[in-house]
Protein backbone atom coordinates (compact mmCIF):
# COMPACT_ATOMS: atom_id res chain seq x y z
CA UNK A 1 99.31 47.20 92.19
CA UNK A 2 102.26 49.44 93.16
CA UNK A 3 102.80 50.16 89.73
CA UNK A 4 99.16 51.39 89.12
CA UNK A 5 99.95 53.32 91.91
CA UNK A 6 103.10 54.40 91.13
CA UNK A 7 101.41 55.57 87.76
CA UNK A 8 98.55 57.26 89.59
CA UNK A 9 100.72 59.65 91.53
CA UNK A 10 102.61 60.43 88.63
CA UNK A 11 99.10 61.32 86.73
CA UNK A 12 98.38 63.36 90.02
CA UNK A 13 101.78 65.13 89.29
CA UNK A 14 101.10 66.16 85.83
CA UNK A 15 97.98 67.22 86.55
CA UNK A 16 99.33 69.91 88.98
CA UNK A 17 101.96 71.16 86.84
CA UNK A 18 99.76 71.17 84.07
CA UNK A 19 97.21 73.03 85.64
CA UNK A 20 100.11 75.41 87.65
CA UNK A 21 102.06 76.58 84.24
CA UNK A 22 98.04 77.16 82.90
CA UNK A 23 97.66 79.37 86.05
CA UNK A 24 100.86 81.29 85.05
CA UNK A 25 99.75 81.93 81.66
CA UNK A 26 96.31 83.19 82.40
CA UNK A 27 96.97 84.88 85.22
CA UNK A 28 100.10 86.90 84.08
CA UNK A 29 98.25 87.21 81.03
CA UNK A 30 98.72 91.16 81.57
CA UNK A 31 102.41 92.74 80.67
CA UNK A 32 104.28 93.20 84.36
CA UNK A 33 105.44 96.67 82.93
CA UNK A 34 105.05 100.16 84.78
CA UNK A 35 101.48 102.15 83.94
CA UNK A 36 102.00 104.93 80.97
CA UNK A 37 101.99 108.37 82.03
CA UNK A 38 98.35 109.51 80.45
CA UNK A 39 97.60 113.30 79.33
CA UNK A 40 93.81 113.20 79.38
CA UNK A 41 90.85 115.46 77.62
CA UNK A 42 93.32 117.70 76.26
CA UNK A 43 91.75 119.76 73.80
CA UNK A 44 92.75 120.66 70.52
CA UNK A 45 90.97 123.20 68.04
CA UNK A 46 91.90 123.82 64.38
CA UNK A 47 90.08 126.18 61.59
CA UNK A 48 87.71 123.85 59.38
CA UNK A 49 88.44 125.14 56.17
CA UNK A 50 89.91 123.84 52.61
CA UNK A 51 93.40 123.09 54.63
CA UNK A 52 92.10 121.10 56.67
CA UNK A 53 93.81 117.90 57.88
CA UNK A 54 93.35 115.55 60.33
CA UNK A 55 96.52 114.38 60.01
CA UNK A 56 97.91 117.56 61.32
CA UNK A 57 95.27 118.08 63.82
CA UNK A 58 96.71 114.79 65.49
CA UNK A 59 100.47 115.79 64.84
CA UNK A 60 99.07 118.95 67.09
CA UNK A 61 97.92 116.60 69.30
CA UNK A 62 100.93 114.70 70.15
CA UNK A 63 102.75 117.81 70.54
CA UNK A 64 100.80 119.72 72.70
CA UNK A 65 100.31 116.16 74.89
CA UNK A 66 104.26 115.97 74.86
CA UNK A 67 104.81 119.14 76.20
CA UNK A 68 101.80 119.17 78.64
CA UNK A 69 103.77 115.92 80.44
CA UNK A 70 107.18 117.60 80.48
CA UNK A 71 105.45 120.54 82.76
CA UNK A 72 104.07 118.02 84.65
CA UNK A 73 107.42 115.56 85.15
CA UNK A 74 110.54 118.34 85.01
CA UNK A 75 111.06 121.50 86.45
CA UNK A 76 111.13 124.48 84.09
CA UNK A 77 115.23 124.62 83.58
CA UNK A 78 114.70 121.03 82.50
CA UNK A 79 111.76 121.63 80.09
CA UNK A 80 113.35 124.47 78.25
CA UNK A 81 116.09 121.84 77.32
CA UNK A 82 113.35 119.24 75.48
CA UNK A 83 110.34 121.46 74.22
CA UNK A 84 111.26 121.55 70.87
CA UNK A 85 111.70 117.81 71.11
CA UNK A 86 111.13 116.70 66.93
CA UNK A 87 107.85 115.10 66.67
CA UNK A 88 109.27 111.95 65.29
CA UNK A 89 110.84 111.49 68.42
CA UNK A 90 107.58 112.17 70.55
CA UNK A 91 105.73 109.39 68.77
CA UNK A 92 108.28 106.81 69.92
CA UNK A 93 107.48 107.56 73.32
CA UNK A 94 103.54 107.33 72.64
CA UNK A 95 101.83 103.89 73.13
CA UNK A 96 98.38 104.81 72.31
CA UNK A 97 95.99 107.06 71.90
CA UNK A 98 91.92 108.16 71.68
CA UNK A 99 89.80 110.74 70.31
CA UNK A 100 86.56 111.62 71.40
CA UNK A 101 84.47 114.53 71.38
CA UNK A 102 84.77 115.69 68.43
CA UNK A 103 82.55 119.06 67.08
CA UNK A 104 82.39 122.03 64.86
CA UNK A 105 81.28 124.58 65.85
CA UNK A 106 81.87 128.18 63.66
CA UNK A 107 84.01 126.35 61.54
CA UNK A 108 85.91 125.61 63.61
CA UNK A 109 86.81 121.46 64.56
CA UNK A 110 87.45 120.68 68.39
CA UNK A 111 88.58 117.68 69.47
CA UNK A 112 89.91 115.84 73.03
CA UNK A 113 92.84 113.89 73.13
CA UNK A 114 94.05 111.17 75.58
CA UNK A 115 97.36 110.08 74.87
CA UNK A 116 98.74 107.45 76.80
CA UNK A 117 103.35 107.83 76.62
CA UNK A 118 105.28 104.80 77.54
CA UNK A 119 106.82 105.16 81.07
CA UNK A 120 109.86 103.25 80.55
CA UNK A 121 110.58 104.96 77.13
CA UNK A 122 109.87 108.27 78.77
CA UNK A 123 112.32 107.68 81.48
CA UNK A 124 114.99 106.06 79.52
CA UNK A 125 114.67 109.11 76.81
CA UNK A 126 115.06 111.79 79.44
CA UNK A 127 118.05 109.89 81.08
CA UNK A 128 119.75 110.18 78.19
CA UNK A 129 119.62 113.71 78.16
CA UNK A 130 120.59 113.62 82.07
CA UNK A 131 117.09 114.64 83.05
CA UNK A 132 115.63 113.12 86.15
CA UNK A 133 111.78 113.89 86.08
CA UNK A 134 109.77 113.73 89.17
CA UNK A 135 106.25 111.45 89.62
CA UNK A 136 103.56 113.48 89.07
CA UNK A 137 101.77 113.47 91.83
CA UNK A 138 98.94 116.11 93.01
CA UNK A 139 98.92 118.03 96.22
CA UNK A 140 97.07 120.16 98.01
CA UNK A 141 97.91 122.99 100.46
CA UNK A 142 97.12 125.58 102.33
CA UNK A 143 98.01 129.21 100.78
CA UNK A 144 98.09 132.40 103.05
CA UNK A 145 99.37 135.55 101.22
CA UNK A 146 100.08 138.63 103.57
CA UNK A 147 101.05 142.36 102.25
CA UNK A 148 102.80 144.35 104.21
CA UNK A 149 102.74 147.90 102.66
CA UNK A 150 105.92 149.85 103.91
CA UNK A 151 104.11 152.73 102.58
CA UNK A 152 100.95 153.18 105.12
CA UNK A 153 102.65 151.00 107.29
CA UNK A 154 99.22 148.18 107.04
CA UNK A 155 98.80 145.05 106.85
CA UNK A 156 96.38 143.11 104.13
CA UNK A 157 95.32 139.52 104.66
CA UNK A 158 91.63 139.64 102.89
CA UNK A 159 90.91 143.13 101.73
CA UNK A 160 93.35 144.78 99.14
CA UNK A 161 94.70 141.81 98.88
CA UNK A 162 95.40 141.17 95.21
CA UNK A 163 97.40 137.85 95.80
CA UNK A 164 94.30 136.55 97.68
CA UNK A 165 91.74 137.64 95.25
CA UNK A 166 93.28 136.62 92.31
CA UNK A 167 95.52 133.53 93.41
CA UNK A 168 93.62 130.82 91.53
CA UNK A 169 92.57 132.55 88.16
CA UNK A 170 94.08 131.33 84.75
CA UNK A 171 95.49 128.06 86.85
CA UNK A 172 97.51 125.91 83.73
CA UNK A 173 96.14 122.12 83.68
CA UNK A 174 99.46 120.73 84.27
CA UNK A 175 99.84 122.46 87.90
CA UNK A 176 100.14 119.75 90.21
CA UNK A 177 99.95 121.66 93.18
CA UNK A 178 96.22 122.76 94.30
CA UNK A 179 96.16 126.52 96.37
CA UNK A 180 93.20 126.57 99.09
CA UNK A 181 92.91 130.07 100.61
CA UNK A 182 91.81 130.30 103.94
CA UNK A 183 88.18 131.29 104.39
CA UNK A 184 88.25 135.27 105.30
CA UNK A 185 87.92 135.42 109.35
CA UNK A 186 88.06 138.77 111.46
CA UNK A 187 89.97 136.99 114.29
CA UNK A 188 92.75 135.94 111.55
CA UNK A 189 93.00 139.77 110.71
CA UNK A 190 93.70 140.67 114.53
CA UNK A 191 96.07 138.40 114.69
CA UNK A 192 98.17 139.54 112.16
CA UNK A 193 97.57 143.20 113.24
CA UNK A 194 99.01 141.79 116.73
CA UNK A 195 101.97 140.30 115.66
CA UNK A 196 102.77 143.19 112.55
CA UNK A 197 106.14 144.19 113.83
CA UNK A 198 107.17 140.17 113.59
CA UNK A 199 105.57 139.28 111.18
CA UNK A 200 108.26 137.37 109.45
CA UNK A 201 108.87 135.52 112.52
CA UNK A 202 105.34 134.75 113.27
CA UNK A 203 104.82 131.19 112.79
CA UNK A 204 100.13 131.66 111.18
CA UNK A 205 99.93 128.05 113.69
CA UNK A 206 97.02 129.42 114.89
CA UNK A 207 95.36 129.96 111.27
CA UNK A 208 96.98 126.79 109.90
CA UNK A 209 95.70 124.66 112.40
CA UNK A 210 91.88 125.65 111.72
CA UNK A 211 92.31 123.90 108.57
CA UNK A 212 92.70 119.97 107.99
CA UNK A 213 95.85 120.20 105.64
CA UNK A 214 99.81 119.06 106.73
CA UNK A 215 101.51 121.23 104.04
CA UNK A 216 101.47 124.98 103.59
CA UNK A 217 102.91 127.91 101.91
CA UNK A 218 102.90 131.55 104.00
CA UNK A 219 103.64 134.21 101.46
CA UNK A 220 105.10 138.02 102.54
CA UNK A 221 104.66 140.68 100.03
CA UNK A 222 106.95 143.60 101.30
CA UNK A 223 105.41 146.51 99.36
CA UNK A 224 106.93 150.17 98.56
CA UNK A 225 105.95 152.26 96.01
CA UNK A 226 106.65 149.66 92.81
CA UNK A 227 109.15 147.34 94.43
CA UNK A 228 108.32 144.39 96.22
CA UNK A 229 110.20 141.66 98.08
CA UNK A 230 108.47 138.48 98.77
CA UNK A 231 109.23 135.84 101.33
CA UNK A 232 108.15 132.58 100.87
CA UNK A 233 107.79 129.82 103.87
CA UNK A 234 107.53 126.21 102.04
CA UNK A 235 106.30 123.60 104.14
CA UNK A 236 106.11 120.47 101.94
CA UNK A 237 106.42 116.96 103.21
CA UNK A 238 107.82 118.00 106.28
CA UNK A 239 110.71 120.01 104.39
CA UNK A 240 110.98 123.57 104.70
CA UNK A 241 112.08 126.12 102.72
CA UNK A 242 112.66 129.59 102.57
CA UNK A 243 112.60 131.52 99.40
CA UNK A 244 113.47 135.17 98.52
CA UNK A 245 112.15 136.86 96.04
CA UNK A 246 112.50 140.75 94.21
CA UNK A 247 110.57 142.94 91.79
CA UNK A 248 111.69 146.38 91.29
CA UNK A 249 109.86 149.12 89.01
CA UNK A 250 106.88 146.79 88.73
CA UNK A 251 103.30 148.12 89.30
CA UNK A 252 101.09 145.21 90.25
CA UNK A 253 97.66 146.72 89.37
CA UNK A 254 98.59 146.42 85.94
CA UNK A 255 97.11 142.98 84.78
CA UNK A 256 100.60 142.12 82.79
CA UNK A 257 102.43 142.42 85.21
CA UNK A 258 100.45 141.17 88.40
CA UNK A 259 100.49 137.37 85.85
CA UNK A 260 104.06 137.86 85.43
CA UNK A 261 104.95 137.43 89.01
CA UNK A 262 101.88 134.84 90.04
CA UNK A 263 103.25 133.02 87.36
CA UNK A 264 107.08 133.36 88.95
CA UNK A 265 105.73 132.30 92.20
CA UNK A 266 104.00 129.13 91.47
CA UNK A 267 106.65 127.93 89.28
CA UNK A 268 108.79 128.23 91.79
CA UNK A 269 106.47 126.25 93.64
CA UNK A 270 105.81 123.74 91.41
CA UNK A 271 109.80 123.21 91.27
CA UNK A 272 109.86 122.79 95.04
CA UNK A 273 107.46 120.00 94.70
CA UNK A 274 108.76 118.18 91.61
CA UNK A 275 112.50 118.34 93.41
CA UNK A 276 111.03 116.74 96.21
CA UNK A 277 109.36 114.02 94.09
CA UNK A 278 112.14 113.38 92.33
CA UNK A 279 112.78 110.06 90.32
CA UNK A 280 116.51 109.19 90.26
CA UNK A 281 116.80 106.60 87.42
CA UNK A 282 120.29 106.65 87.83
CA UNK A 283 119.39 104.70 90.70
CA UNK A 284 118.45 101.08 89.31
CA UNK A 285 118.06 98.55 92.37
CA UNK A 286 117.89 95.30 91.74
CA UNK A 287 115.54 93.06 94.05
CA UNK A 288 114.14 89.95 94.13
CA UNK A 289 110.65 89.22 96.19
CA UNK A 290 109.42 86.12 96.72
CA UNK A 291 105.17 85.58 97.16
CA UNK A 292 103.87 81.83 98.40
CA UNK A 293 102.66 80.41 95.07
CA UNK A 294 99.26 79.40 96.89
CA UNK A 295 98.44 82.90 97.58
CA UNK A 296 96.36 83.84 94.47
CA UNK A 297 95.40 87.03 96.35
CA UNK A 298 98.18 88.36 97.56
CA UNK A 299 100.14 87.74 94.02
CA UNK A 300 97.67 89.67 92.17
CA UNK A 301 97.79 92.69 94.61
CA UNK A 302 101.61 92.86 94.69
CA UNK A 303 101.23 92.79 90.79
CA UNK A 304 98.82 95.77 90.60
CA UNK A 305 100.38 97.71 93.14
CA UNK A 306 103.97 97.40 91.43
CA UNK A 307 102.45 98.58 88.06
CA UNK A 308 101.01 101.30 90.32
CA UNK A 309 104.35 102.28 91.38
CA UNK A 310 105.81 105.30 89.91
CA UNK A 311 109.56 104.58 91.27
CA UNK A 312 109.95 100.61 89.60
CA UNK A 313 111.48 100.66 86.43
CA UNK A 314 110.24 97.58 85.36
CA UNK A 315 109.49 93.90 86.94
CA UNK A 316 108.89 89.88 86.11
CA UNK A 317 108.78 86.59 87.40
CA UNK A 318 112.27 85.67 87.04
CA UNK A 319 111.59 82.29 88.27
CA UNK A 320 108.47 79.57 90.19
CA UNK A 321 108.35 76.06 91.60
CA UNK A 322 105.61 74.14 93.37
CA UNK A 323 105.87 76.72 96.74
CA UNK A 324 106.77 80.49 95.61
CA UNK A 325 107.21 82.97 93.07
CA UNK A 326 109.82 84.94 92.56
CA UNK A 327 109.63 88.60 91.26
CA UNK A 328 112.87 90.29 89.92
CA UNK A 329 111.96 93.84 90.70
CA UNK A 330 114.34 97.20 89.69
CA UNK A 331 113.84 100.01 91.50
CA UNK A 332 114.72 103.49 91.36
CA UNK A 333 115.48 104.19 94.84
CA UNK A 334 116.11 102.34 98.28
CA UNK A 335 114.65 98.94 99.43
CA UNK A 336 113.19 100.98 102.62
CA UNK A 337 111.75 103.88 100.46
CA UNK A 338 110.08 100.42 98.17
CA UNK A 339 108.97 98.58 101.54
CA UNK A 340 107.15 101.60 102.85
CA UNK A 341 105.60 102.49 99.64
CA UNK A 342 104.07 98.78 99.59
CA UNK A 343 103.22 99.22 102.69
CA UNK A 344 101.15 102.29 102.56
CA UNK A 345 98.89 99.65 100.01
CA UNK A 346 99.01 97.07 102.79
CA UNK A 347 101.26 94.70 101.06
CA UNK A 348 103.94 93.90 104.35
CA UNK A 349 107.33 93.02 103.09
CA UNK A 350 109.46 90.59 105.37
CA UNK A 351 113.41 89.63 105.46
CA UNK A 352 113.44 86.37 106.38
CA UNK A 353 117.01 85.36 106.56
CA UNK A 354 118.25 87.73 103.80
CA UNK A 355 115.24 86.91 101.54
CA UNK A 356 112.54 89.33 100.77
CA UNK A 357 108.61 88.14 101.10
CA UNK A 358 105.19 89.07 100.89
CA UNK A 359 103.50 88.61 104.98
């Protein structure tokens, strides 16, 4: 009898760890590897005629996919260094992509692209070249552009306001920053006429705060004649910046030249924010967290939100038993900057006598 017994538990045994390494294999079925970074419905037009190629038209493609995620991930000195990057060398970093879409239309062919590039690749071939690109990440803010003309000695916040009527034409798809003006208000006009002669120390709190938004940008166009001097206040992720700024012998009613410094200006910008999102994969923190192997649900969440992550390199299970599972995580920054980010996704990370877990 204690033999069959003996037997019996053992059956009971193999059943578990059976049924466990099954669970494993299904369940980790998906690769524990970072997302891509996707370029999506970028569209690509090409005469129809005799020379026609598809081959080419998806060479095209790639290209113009390759450099519309270098806007996005590196500041403009960076880009210049990699936008002739060979072709041959862009399709290593691709992992897939679609078409869809696709028309003629006065022979012409049109076609949209989504082409999905390998993070890791795309990190790894960048920190070769000592390039550290930023996450992409969109943000919106709160725009208020002021000109002060030295000439009539007035002030424009609405009216004769180029820089407000114009801000947001001809925007480029890979902007990541999104400019709301503020809606036009008499009372914001007084106030500025109040506060003229400081105007560069005036703080706009009381236009700011009328509108649900933490980061801003207040512009100062100092015009005379065909110079101007612009002052910029950045206020992104509680950072602040001041930036200086002159044109000389540059008439701004001309269309040319109006683009030439909105397009200075929010590439500036868009530096300020891609600095501040910065990925250091110099950086490459090992850590291991470990998840109670019972806890289906909260394994599967720490999964997605890790692939979700734009700072981890890369993660696995680097080992299991009967209670927990540990994942071998490497991070590009520090183990608070990882906590909060989990945290943020409701994932609570514990050190429980020098060992990392999932609450």
């Amino acid at each position: 009898m204690q033999i069959i017994n003996k037997l019996f538990r053992f059956k009971n045994v193999y059943i578990f760890f059976i049924s466990y390494v099954l669970f494993i294999n299904i369940f980790f079925s998906t690769p524990l590897n970072a997302n891509s970074f996707k370029i999506s419905d970028l569209e690509i037009s090409t005469p129809f005629d005799l020379n026609f190629n598809k081959k080419k038209v998806i060479d095209k493609g790639f290209q113009q996919a390759f450099i519309e995620l270098i806007s996005m991930i590196t500041t403009s000195g960076d880009k210049k260094k990699i936008e002739n990057t060979s072709l041959t060398t862009i399709k290593r970093l691709i992992d897939s992509f679609t078409m869809n879409s696709e028309s003629f239309i006065n022979n012409e062919y049109h076609v949209k692209f989504d082409v999905n590039f390998n993070k890791k690749n795309t990190l790894t071939f960048l920190e070769k070249l000592n390039i550290f690109p930023s996450i992409p990440q969109r943000k919106d803010l709160l725009l208020i552009p002021v000109i002060v003309d030295l000439d009539s000695e007035e002030i424009f916040l609405f009216d004769k306001n180029i820089f407000y009527e114009k801000w947001n034409i001809n925007n480029k798809r890979f902007y990541l920053i999104n400019y709301l003006l503020p809606n036009e208000d008499l009372d914001d006009v007084n106030l500025l006429s109040q506060n003229s002669e400081s105007i560069e120390d005036y703080n706009f709190e009381e236009i700011i705060k009328k509108y649900d938004l933490n980061d801003f940008i207040i512009i100062i166009i100092y015009k005379n004649l065909n110079n101007l001097r612009i002052l910029s206040k950045i206020h992104l992720n509680n950072s602040f910046k001041v930036n200086n700024k002159k044109f000389e012998n540059i008439d701004i009613s001309k269309e040319e030249n109006f683009d030439f410094i909105l397009n200075d200006l929010k590439t500036t910008y868009e530096n300020h924010w891609k600095n501040i999102n910065q990925i250091n994969t110099s950086i490459k923190l090992s850590l291991t967290i470990l998840v109670k192997a019972k806890n289906y649900k909260r394994i599967k969440d720490l999964e997605k939100n890790l692939n979700e992550l734009d700072l981890v390199s890369s993660f696995e299970i680097s080992k299991f038993n009967s209670q927990n599972i540990f994942f071998k995580i490497v991070y590009n920054s520090s183990p608070d900057k990882l906590i909060n980010d989990l945290k943020k996704k409701n994932i609570i990370i514990e050190n429980k006598n020098q060992v990392w877990e999932v609450k």
